[in-house]
Protein backbone atom coordinates (compact mmCIF):
# COMPACT_ATOMS: atom_id res chain seq x y z
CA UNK A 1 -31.74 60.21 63.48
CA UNK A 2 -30.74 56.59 63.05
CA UNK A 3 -33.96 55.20 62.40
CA UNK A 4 -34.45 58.51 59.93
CA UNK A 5 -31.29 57.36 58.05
CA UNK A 6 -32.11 53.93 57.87
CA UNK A 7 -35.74 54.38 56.61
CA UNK A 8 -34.17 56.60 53.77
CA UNK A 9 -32.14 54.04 52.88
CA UNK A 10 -34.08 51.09 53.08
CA UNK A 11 -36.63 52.90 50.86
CA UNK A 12 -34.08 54.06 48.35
CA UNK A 13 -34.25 51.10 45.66
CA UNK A 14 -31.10 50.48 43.45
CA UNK A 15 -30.99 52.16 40.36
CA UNK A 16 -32.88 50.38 37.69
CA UNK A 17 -31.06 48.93 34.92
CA UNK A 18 -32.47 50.83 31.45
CA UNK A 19 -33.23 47.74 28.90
CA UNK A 20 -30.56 47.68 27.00
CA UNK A 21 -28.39 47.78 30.01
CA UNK A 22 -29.58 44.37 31.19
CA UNK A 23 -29.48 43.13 28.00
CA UNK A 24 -26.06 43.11 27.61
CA UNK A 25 -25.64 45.49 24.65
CA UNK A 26 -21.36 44.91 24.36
CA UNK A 27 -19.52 43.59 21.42
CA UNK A 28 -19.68 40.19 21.38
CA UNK A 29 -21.97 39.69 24.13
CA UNK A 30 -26.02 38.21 24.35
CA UNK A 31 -28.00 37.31 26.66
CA UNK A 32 -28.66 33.27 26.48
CA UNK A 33 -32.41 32.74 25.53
CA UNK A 34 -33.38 30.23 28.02
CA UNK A 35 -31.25 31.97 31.00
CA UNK A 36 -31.17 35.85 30.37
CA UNK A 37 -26.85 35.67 31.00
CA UNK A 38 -24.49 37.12 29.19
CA UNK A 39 -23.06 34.44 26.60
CA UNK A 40 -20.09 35.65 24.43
CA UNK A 41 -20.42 35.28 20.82
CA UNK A 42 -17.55 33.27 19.56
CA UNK A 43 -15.31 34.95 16.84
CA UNK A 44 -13.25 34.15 13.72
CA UNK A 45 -12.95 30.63 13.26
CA UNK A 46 -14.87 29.33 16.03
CA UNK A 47 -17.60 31.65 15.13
CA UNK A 48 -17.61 29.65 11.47
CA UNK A 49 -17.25 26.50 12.75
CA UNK A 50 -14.89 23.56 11.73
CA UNK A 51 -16.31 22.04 8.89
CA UNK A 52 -19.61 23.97 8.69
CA UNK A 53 -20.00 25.00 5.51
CA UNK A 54 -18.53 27.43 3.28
CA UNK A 55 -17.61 30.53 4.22
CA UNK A 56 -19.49 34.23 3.06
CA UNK A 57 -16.36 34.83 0.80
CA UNK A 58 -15.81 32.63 -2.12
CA UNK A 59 -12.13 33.75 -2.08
CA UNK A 60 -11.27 32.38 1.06
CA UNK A 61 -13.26 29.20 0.25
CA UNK A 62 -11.10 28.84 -2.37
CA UNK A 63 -7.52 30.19 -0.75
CA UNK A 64 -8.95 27.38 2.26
CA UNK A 65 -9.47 24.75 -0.42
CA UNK A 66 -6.44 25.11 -1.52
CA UNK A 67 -4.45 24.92 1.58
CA UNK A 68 -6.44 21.36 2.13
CA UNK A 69 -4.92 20.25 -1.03
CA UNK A 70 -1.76 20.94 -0.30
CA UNK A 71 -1.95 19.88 3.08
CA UNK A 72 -3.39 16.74 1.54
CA UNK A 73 -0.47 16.13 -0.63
CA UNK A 74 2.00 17.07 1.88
CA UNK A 75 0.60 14.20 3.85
CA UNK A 76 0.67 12.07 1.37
CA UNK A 77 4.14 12.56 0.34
CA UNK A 78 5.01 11.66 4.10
CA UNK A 79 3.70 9.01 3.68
CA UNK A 80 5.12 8.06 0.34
CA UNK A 81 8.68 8.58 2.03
CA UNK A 82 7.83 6.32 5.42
CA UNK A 83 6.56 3.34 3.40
CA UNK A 84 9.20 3.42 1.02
CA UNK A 85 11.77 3.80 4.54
CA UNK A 86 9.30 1.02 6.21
CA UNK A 87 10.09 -1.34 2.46
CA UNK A 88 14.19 -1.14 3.09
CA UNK A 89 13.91 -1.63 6.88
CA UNK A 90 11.64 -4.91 5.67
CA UNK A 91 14.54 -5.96 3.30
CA UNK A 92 17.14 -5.60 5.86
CA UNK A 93 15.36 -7.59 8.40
CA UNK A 94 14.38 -10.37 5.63
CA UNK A 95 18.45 -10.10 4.94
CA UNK A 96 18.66 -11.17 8.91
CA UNK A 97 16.04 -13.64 8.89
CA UNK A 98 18.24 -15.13 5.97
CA UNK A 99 21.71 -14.56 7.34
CA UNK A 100 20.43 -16.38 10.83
CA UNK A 101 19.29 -19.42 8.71
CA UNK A 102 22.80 -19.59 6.99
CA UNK A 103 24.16 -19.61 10.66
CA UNK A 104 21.91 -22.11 12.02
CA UNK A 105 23.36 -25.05 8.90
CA UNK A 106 26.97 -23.52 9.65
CA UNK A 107 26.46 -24.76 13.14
CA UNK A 108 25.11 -27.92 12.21
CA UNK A 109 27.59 -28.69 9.58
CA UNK A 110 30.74 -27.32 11.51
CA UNK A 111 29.89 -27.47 15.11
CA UNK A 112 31.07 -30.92 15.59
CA UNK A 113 33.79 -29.99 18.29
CA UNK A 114 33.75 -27.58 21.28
CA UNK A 115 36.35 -25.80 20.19
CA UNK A 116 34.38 -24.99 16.82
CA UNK A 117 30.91 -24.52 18.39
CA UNK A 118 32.63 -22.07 21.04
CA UNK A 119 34.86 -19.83 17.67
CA UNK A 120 31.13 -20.18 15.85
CA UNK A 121 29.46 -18.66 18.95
CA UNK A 122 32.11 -15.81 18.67
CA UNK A 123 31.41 -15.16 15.41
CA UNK A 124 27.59 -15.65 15.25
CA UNK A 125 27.46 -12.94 18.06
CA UNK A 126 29.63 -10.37 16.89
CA UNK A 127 27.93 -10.84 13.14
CA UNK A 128 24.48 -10.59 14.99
CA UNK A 129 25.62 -7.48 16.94
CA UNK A 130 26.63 -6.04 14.30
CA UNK A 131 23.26 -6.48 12.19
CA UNK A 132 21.52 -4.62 15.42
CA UNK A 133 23.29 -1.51 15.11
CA UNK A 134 22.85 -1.42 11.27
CA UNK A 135 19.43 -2.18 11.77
CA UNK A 136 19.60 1.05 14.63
CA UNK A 137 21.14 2.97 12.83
CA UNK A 138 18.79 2.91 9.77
CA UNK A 139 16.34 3.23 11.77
CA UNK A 140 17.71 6.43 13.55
CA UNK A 141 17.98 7.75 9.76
CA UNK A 142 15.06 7.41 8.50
CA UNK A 143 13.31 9.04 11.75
CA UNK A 144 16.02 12.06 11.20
CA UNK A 145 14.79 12.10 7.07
CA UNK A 146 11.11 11.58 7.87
CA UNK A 147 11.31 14.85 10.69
CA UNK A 148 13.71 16.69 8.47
CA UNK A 149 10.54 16.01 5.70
CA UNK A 150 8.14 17.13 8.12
CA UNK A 151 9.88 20.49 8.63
CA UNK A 152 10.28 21.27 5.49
CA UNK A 153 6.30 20.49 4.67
CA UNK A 154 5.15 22.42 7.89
CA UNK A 155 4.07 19.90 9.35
CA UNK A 156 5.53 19.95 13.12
CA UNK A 157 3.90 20.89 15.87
């Protein structure tokens, strides 16, 4: 009886697939060329590709044109703001450069003692000091502006 049930089954082949079966006949689904598999057929905008050409509707080329545009001038008023921010910090620091050339003839003209060269040193430090945390704290501005800018364009991630 064993030998009976195993010859029925061994004989029994699996159901064949119909055609269309095997092919893969499901939304979004065909079989690769080369390999027979199931590939899925990519959708919406990876379907169209980035940058591939226009699209079948001439409205959304045009809605999609648009949106570069604007994109395009959002950027560019980004980048309107950071070089002007960029100019200032440049003046500032050229106001440094100049204000450290003033100190180095102060030292040479009044630095004759100790006691002068050590008040000079006080002074020289607390006046460079302070030009670090201007310098800081325009630069902590302008990042706050510049992201504040962003925002407002759409432009963070």
């Amino acid at each position: 009886a064993r030998t009976a049930a195993r010859e029925h089954t061994q004989s029994e082949s699996p159901p064949q697939q119909s055609e269309a079966t095997s092919r893969m006949e499901l939304p979004g689904v065909v079989a690769d060329a080369e390999t027979g598999l199931p590939v899925a057929v990519p959708r919406g905008r990876a379907a169209r590709g980035r940058g591939s050409g226009p699209s079948q509707e001439p409205e959304e080329d045009a809605h999609l044109a648009e949106l570069a545009r604007d994109k395009e001038a959002r950027r560019k008023l980004l980048l309107d703001v950071q070089r002007r921010q960029h100019a200032y910090l440049h003046e500032i620091v050229e106001e440094e450069v100049e204000a450290e050339k003033r100190r180095e003839v102060q030292w040479q003209l009044e630095g004759k003692t100790p006691a002068a060269r050590k008040c000079l040193k006080h002074r020289f430090h607390r006046e460079r000091a302070q030009a670090k945390e201007r310098i800081q704290r325009i630069k902590d501005e302008h990042e706050l502006v510049l992201a504040a800018k962003m925002a407002q364009c759409n432009l963070l991630r």
